[in-house]
N, C-alpha and C. Protein backbone atom coordinates (compact mmCIF):
# COMPACT_ATOMS: atom_id res chain seq x y z
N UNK A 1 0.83 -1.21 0.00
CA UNK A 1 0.00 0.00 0.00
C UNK A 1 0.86 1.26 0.00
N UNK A 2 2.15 1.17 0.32
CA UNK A 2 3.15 2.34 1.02
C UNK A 2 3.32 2.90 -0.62
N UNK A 3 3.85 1.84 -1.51
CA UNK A 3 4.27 2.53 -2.80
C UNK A 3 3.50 2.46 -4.12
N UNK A 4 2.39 2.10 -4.02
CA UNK A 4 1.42 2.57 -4.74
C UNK A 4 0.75 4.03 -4.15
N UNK A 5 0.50 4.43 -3.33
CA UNK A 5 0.15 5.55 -2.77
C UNK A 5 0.99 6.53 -2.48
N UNK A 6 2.82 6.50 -2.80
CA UNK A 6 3.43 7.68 -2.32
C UNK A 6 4.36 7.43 -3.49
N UNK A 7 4.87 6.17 -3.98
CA UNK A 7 5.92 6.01 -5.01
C UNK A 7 7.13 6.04 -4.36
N UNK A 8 6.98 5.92 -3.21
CA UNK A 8 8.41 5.39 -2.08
C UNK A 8 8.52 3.82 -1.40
N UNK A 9 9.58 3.50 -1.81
CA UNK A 9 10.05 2.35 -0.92
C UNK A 9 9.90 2.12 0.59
N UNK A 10 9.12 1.08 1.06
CA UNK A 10 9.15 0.89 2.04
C UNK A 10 10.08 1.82 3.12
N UNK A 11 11.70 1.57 2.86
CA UNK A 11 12.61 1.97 3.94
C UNK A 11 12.44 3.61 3.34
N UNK A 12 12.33 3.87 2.44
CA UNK A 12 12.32 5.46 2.04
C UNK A 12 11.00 6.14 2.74
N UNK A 13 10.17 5.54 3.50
CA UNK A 13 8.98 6.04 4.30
C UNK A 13 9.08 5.85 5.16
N UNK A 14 9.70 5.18 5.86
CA UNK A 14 10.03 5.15 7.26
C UNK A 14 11.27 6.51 7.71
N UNK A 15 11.75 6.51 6.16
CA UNK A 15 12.89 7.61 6.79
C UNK A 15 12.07 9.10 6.77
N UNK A 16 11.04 8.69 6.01
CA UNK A 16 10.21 10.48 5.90
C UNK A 16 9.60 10.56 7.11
N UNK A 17 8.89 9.32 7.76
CA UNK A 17 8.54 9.91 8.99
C UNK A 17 9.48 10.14 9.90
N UNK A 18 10.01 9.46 9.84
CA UNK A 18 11.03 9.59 11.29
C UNK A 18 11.73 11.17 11.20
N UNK A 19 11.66 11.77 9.77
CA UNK A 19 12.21 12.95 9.68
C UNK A 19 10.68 13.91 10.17
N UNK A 20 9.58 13.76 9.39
CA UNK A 20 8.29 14.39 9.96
C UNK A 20 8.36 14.26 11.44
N UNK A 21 8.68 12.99 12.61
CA UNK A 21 8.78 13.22 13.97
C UNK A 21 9.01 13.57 14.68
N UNK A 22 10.69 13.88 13.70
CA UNK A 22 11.86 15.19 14.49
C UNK A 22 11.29 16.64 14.41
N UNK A 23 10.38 16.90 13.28
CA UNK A 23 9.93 18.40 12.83
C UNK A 23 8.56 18.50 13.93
N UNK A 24 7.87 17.44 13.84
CA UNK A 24 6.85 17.77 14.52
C UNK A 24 6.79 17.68 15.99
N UNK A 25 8.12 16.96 16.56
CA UNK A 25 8.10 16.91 17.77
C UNK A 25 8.53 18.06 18.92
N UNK A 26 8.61 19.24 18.33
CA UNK A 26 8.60 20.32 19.32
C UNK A 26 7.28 21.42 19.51
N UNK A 27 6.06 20.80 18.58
CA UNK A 27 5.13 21.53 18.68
C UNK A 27 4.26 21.30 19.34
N UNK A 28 3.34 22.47 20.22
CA UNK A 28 2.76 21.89 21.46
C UNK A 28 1.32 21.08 21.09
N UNK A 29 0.95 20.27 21.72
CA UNK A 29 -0.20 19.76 21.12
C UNK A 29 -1.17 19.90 22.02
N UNK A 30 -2.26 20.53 21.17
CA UNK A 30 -3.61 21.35 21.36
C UNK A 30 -4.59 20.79 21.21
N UNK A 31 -5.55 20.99 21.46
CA UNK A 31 -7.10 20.37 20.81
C UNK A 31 -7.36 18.83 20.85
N UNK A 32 -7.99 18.41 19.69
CA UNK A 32 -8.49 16.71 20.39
C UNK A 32 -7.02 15.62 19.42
N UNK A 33 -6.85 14.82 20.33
CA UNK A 33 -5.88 14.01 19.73
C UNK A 33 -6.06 13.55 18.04
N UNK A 34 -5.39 13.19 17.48
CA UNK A 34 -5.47 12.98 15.55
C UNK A 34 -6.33 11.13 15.81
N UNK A 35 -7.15 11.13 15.07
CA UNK A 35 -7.66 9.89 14.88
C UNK A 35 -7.04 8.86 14.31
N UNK A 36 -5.58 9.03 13.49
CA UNK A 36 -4.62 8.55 12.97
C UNK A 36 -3.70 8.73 13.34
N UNK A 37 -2.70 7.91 13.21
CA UNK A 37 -1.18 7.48 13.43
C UNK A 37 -0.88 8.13 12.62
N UNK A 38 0.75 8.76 13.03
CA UNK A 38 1.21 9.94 12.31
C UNK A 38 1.67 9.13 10.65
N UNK A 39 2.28 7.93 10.75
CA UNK A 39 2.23 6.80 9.77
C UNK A 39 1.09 7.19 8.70
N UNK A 40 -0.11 6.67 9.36
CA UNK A 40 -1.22 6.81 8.87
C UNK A 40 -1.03 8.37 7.52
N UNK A 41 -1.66 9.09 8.41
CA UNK A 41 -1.27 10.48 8.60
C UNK A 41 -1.09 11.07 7.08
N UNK A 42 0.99 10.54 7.52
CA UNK A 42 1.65 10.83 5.85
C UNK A 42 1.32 10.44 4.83
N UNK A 43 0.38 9.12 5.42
CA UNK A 43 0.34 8.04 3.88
C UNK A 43 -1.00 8.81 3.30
N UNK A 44 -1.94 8.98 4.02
CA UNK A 44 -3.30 9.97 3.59
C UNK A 44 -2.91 11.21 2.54
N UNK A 45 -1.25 11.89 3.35
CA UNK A 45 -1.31 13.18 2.91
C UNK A 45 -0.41 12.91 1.45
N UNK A 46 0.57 12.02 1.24
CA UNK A 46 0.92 11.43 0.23
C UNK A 46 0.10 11.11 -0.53
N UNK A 47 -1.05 10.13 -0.40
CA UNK A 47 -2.21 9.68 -1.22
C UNK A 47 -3.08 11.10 -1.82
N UNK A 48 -3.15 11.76 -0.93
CA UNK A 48 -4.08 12.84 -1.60
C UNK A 48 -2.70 13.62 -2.86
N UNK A 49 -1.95 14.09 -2.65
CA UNK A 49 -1.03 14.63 -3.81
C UNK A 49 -1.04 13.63 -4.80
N UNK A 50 -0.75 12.75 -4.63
CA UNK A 50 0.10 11.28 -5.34
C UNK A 50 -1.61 10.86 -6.31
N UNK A 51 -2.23 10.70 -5.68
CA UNK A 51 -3.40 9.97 -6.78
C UNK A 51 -4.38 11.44 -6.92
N UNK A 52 -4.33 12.21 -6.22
CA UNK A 52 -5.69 13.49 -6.37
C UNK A 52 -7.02 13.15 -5.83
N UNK A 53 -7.15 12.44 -4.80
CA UNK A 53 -8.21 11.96 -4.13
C UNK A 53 -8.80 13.11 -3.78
N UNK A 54 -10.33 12.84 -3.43
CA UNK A 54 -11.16 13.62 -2.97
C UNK A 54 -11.47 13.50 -1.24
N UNK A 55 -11.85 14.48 -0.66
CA UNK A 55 -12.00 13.93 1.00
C UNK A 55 -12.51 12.95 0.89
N UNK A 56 -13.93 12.61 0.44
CA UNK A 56 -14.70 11.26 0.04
C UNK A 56 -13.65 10.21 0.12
N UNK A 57 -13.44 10.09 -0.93
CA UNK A 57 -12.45 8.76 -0.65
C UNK A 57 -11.56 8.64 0.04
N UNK A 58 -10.75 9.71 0.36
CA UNK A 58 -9.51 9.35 1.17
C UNK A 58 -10.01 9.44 3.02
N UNK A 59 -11.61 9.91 3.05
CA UNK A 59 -12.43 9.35 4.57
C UNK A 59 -12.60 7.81 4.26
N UNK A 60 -13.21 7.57 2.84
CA UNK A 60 -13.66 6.10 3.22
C UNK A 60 -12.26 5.11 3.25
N UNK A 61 -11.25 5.83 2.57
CA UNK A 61 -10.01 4.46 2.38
C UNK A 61 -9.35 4.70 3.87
N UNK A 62 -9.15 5.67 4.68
CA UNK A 62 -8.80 5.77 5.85
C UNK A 62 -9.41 5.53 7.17
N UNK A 63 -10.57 5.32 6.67
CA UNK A 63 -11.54 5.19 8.15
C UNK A 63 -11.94 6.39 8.76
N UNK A 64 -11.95 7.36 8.12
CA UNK A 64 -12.03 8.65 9.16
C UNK A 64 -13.45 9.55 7.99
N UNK A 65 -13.24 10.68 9.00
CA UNK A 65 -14.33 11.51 7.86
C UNK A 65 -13.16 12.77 7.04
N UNK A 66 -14.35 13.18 6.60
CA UNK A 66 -13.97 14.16 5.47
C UNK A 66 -13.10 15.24 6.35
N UNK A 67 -13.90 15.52 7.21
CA UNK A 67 -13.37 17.28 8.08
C UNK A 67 -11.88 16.72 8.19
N UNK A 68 -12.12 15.29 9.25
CA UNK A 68 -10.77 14.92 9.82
C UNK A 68 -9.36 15.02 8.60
N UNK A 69 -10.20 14.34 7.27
CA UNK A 69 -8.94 14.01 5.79
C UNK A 69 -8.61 15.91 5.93
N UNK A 70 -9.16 16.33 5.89
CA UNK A 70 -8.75 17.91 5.74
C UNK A 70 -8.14 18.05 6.86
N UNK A 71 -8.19 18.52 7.86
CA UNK A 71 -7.71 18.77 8.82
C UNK A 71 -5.92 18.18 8.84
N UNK A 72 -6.19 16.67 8.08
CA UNK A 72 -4.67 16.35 8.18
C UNK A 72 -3.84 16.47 7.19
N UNK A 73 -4.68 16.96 6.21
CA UNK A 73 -3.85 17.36 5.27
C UNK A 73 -3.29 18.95 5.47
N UNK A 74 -4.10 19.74 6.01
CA UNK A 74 -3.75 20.93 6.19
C UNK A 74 -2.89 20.89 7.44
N UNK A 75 -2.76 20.20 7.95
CA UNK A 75 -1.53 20.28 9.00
C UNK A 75 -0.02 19.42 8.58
N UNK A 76 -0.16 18.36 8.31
CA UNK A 76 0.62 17.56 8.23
C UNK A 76 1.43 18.09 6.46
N UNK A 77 0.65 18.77 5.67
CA UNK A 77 1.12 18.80 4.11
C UNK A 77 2.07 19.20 4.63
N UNK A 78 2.59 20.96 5.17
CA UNK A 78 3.20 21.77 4.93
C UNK A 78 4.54 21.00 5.18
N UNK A 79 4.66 20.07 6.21
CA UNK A 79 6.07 18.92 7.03
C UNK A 79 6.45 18.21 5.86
N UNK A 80 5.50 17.62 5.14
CA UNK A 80 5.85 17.13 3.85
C UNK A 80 7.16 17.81 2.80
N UNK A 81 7.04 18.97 2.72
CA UNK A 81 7.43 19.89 2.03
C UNK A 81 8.36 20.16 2.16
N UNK A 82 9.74 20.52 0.81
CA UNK A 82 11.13 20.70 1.65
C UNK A 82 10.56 22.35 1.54
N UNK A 83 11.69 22.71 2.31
CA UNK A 83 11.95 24.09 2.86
C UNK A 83 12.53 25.05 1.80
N UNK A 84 11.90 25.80 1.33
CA UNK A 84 12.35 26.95 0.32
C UNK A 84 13.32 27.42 0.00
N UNK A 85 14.24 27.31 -1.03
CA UNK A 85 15.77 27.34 -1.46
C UNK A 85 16.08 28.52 -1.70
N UNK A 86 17.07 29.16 -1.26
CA UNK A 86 17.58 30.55 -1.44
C UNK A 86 18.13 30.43 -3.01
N UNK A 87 19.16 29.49 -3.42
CA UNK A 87 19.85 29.41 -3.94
C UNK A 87 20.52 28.11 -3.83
N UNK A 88 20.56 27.85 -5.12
CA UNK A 88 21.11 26.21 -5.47
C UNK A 88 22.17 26.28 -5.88
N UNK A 89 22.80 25.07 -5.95
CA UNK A 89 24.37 23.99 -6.33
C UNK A 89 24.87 24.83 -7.85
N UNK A 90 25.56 24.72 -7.28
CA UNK A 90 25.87 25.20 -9.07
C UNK A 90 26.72 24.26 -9.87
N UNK A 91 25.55 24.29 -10.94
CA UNK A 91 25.84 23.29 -11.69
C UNK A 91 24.01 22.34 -11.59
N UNK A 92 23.25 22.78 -11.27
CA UNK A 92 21.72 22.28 -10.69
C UNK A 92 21.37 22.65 -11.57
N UNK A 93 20.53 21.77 -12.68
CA UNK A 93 19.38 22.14 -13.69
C UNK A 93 18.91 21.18 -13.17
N UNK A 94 17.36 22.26 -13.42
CA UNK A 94 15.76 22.36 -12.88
C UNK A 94 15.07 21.98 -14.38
N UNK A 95 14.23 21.67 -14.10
CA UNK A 95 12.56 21.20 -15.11
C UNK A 95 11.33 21.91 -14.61
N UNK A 96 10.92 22.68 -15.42
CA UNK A 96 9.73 23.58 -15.26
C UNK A 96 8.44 22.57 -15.92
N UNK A 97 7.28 22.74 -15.41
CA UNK A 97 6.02 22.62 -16.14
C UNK A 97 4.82 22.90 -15.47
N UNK A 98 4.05 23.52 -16.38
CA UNK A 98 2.93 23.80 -15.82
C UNK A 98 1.61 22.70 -15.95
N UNK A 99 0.94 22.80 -14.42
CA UNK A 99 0.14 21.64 -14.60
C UNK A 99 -1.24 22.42 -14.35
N UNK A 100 -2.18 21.94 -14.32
CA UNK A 100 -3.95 22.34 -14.46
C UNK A 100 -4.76 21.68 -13.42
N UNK A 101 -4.95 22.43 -12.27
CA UNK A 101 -5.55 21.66 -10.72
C UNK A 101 -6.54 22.32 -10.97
N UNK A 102 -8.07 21.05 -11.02
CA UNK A 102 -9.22 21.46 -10.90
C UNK A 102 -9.60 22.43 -9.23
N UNK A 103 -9.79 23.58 -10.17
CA UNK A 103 -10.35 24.36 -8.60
C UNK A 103 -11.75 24.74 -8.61
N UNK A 104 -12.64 24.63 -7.32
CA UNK A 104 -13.77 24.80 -7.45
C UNK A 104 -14.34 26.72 -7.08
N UNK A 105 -13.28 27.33 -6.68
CA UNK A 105 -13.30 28.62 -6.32
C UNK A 105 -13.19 29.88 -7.41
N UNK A 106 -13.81 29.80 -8.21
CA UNK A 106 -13.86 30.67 -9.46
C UNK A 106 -13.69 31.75 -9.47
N UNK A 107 -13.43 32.73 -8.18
CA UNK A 107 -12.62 33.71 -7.77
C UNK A 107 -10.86 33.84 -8.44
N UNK A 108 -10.69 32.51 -8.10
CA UNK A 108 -9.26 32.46 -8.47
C UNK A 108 -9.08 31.33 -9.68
N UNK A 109 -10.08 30.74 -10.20
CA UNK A 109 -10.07 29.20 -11.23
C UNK A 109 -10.58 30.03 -12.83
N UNK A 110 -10.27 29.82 -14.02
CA UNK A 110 -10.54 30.22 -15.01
C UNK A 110 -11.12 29.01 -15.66
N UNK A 111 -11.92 29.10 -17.03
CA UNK A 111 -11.96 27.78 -17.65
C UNK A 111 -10.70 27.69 -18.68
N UNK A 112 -10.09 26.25 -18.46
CA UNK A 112 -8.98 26.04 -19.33
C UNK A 112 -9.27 25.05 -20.36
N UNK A 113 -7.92 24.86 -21.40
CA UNK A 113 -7.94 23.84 -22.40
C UNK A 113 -8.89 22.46 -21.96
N UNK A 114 -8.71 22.05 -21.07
CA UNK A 114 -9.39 20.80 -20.19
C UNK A 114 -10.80 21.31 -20.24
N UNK A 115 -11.33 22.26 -20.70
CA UNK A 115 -12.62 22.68 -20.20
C UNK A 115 -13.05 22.61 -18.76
N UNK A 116 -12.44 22.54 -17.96
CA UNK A 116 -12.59 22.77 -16.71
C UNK A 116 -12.49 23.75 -16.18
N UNK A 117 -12.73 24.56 -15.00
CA UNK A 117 -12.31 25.36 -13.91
C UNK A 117 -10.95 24.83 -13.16
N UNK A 118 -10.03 25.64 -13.57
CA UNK A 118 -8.87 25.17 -12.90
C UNK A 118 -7.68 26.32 -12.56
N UNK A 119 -6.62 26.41 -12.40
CA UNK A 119 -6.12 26.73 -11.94
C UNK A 119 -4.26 26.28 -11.98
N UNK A 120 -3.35 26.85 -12.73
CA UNK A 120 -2.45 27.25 -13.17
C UNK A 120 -1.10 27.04 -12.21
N UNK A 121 -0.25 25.83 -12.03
CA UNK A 121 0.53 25.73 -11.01
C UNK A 121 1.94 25.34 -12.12
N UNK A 122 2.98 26.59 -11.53
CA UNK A 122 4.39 25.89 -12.35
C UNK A 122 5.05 24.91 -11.41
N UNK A 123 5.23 23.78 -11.83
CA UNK A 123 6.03 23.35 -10.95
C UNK A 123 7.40 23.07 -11.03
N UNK A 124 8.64 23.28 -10.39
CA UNK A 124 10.00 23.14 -10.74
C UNK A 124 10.50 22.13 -9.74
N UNK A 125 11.13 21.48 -10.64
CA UNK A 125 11.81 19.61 -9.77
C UNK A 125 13.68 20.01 -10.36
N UNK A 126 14.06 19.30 -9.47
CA UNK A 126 15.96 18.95 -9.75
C UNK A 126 15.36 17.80 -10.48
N UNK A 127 16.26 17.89 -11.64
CA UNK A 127 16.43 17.21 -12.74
C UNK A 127 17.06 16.14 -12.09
N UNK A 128 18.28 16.09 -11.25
CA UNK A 128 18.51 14.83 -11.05
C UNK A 128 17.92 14.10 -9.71
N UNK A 129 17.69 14.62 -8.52
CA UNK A 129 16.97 14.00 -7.63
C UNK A 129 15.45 13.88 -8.06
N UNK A 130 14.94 14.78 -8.51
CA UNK A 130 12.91 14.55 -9.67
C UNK A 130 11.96 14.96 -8.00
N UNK A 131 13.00 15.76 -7.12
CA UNK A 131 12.14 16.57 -5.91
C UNK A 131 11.46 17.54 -6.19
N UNK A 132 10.87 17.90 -5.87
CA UNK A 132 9.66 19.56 -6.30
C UNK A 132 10.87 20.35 -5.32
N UNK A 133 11.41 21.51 -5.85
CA UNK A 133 11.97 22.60 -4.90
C UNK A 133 11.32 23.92 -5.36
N UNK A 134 10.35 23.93 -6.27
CA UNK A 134 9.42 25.53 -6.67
C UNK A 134 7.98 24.97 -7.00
N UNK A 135 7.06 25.84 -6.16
CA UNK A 135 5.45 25.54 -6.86
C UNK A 135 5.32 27.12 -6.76
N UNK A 136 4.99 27.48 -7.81
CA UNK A 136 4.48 29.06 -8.37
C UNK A 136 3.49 29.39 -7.51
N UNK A 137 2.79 30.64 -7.53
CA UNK A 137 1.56 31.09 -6.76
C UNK A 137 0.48 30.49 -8.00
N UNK A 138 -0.43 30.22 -7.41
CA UNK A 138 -1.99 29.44 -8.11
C UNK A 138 -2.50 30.80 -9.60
N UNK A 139 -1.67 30.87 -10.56
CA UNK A 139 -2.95 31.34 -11.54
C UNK A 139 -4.43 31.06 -12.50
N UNK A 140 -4.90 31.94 -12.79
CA UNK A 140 -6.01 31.37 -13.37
C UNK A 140 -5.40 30.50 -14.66
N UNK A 141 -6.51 29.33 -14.85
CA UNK A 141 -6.06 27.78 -15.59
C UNK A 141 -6.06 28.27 -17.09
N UNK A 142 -6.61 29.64 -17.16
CA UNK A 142 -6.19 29.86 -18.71
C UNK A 142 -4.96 30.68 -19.19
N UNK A 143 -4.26 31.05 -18.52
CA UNK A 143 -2.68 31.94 -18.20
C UNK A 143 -1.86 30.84 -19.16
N UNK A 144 -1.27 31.44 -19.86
CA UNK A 144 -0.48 30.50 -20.54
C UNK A 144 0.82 30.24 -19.85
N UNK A 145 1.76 28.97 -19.91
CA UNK A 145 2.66 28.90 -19.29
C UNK A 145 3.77 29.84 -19.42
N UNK A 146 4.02 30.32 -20.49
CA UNK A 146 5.26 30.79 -20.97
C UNK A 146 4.77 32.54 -19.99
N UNK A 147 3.42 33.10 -19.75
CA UNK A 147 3.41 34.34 -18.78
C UNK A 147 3.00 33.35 -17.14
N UNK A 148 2.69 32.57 -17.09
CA UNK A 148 2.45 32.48 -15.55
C UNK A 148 4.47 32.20 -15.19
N UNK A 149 5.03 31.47 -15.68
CA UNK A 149 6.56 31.26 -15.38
C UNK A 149 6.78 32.73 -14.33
N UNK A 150 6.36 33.66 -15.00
CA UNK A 150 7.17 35.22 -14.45
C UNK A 150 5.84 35.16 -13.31
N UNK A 151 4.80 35.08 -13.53
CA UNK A 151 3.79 36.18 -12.96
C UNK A 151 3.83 35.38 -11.14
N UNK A 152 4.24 33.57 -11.69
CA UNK A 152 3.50 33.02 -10.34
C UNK A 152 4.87 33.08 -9.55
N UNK A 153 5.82 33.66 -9.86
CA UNK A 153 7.27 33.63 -8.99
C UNK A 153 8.06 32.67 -9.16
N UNK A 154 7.76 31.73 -10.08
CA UNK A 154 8.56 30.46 -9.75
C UNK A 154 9.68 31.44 -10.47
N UNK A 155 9.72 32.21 -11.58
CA UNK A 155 10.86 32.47 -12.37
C UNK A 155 11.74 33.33 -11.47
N UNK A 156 11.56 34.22 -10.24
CA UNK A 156 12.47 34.79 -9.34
C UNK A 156 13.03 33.60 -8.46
N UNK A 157 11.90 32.91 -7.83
CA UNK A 157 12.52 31.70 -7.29
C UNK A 157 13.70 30.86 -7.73
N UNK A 158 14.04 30.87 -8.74
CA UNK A 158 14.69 29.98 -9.37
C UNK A 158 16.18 30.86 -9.83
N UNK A 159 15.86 31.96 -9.44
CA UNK A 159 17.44 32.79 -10.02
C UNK A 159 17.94 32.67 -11.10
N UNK A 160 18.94 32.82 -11.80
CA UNK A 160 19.72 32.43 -13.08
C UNK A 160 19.87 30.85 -13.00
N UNK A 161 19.57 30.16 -12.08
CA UNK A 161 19.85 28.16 -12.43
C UNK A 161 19.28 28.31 -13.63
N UNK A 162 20.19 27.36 -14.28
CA UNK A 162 19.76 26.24 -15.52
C UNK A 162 18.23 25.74 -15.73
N UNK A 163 17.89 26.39 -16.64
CA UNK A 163 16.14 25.45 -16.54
C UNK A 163 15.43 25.01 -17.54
N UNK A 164 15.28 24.04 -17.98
CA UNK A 164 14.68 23.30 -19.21
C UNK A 164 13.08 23.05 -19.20
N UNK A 165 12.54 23.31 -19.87
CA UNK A 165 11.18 23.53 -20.49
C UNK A 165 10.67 22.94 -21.61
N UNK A 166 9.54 22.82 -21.84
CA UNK A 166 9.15 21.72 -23.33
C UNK A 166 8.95 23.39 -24.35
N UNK A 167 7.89 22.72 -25.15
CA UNK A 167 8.00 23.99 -25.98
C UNK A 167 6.43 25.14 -25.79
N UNK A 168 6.17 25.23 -24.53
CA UNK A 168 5.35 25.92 -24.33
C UNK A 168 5.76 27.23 -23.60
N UNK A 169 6.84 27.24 -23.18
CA UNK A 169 7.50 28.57 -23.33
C UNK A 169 8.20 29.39 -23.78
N UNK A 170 7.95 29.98 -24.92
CA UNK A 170 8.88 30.85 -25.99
C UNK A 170 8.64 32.22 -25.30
N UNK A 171 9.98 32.49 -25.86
CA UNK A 171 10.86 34.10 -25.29
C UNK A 171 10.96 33.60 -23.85
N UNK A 172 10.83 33.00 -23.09
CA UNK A 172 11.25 33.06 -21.91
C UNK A 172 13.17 32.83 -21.33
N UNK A 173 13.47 32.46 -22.32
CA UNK A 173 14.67 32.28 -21.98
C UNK A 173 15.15 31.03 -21.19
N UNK A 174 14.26 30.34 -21.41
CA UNK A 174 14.42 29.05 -21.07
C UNK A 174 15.13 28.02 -22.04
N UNK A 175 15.55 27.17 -21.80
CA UNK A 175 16.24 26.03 -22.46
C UNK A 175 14.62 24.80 -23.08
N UNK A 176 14.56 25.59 -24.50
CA UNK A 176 13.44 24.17 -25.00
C UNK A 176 13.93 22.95 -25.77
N UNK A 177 13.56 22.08 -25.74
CA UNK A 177 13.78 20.68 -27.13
C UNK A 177 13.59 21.62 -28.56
N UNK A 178 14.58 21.28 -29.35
CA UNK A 178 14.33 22.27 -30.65
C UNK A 178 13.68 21.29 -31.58
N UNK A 179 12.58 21.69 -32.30
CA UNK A 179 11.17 21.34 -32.59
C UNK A 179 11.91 21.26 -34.59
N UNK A 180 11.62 20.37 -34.77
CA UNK A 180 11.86 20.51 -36.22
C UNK A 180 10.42 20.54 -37.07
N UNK A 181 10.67 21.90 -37.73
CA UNK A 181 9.51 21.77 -38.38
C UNK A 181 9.31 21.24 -39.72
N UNK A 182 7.71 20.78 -40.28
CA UNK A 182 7.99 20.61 -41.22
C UNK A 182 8.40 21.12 -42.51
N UNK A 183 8.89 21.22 -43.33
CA UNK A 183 8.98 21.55 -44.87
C UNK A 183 8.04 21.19 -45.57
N UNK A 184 7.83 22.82 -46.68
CA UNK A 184 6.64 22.61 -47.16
C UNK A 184 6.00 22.30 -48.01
N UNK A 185 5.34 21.31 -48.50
CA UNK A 185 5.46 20.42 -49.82
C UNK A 185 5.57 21.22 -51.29
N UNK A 186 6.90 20.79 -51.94
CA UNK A 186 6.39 21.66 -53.01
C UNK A 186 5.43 20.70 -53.99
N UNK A 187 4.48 21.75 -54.78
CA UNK A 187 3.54 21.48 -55.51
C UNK A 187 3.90 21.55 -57.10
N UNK A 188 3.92 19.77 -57.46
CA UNK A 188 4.61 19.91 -58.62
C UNK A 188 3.98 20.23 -59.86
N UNK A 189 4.34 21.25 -60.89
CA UNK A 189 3.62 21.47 -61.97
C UNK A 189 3.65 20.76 -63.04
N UNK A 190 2.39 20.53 -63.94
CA UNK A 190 1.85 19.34 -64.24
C UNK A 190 2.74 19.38 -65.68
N UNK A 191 3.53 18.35 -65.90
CA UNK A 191 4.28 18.18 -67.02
C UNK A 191 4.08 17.11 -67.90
N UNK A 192 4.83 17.04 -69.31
CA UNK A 192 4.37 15.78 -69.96
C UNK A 192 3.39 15.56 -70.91
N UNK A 193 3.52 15.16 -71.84
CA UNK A 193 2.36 14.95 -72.51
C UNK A 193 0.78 14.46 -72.49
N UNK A 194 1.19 13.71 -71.48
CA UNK A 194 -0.21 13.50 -70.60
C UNK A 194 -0.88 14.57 -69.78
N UNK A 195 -0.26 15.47 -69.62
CA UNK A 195 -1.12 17.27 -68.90
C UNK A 195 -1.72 17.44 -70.02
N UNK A 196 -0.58 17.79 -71.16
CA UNK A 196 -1.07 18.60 -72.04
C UNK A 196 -2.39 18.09 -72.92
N UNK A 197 -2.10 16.94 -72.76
CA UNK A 197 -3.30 16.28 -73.98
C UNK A 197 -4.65 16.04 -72.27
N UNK A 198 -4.63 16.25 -72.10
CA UNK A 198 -5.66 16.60 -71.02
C UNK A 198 -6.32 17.65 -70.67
N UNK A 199 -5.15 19.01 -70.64
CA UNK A 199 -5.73 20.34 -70.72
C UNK A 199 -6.26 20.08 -71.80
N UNK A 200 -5.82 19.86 -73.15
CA UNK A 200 -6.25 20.39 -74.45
C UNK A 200 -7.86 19.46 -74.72
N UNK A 201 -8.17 18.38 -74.15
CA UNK A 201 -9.45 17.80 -74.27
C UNK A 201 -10.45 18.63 -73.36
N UNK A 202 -9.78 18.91 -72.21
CA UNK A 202 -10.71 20.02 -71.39
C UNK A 202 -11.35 21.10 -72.55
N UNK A 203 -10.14 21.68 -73.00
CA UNK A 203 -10.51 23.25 -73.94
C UNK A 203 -11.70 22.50 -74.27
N UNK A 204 -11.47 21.55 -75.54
CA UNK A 204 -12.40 20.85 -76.38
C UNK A 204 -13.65 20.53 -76.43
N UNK A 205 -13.60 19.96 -74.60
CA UNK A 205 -15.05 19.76 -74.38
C UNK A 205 -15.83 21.18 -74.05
N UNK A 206 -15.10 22.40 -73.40
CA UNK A 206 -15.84 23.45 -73.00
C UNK A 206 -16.20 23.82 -74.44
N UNK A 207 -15.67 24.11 -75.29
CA UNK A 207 -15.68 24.99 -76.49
C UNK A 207 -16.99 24.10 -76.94
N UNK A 208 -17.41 23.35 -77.17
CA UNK A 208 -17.57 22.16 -77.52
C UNK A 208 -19.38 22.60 -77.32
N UNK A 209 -19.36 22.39 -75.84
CA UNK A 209 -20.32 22.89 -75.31
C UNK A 209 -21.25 24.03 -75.28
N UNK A 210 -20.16 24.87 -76.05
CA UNK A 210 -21.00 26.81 -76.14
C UNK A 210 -21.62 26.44 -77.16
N UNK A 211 -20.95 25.82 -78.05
CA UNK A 211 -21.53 25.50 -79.50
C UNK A 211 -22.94 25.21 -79.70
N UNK A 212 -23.33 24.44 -79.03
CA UNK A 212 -24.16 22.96 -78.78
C UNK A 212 -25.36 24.55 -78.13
């Protein structure tokens, strides 16, 4: 269940909590105890990123209710999360892309390509570890990638590092795959004696016809 729901190895989840235990263990604890094991917990808050579950399901696959799936996701996500990079390795190329999160708040959700209401997230991963170290601010889902890059911050976030992109951002100054286009058929003109004795039956029959 551990790596179908998070895409981590057994021992690679034991080391995330035990790191979530150290973070969470100096904060005072308030209010009514968690209905889940902190175990539990991660694997919920993993499952909801990792597959896009709805409270619905991730109450009924956990045993708990909806408020509670929220509640632990809104506490427990942020521990999930590495900690915001001033400035990277040098020599660190990043991978940009923008993805399309159905949002139900149309304040901030546009309708996009998907025909949906959604909502506009860049996300930037190390190319060689494939970690998230940038998620942009939320734009509306019809913002094209190549202006949300600047608008949602990921592009200050990211400083001058190295950053590779598909081909949905032009002028940005990004590093794209170079796109070969096609060439354009030339259209060959009709040669041969077989045109000509073809045009010339055409004439024949029109002329042919006024007559008549």
């Amino acid at each position: 269940m551990i790596r179908p729901f998070t895409g981590l190895s057994p021992r690679s989840f034991d080391r995330l909590v035990t790191a979530v235990q150290r973070e969470s263990a100096a904060e005072p604890r308030t209010g009514r105890p968690w209905c889940l094991s902190l175990e539990d917990r991660i694997l919920l808050v993993a499952a909801y990123w990792r597959a896009n579950l709805t409270m619905r399901q991730l109450a009924l696959l956990f045993g708990t209710s909806k408020a509670a799936a929220d509640r632990i996701i809104d506490h427990n996500g942020p521990l999930l999360a590495l900690p915001p990079r001033r400035r990277f390795a040098r020599g660190t190329v990043l991978i940009v892309d923008g993805t399309l999160v159905p949002t139900r708040d149309h304040a901030v959700a546009e309708q996009s390509k998907n025909y949906r209401y959604s909502t506009n997230h860049q996300v930037v991963i190390d190319a060689d570890t494939r970690l998230v170290v940038v998620v942009g601010r939320p734009l509306p889902g019809n913002r094209n990638d190549c202006k949300a890059w600047e608008e949602s911050g990921a592009k200050s976030a990211v400083g001058r590092t190295t950053v590779i992109a598909d081909g949905g951002y032009p002028g940005t100054g990004l590093i794209m795959r170079h796109r070969r286009t096609a060439a354009p058929r030339a259209r060959k003109c009709p040669t041969g004696s077989g045109s000509t004795a073809h045009t010339s039956r055409s004439a024949h029959e029109w002329s042919t016809s006024l007559l008549e």
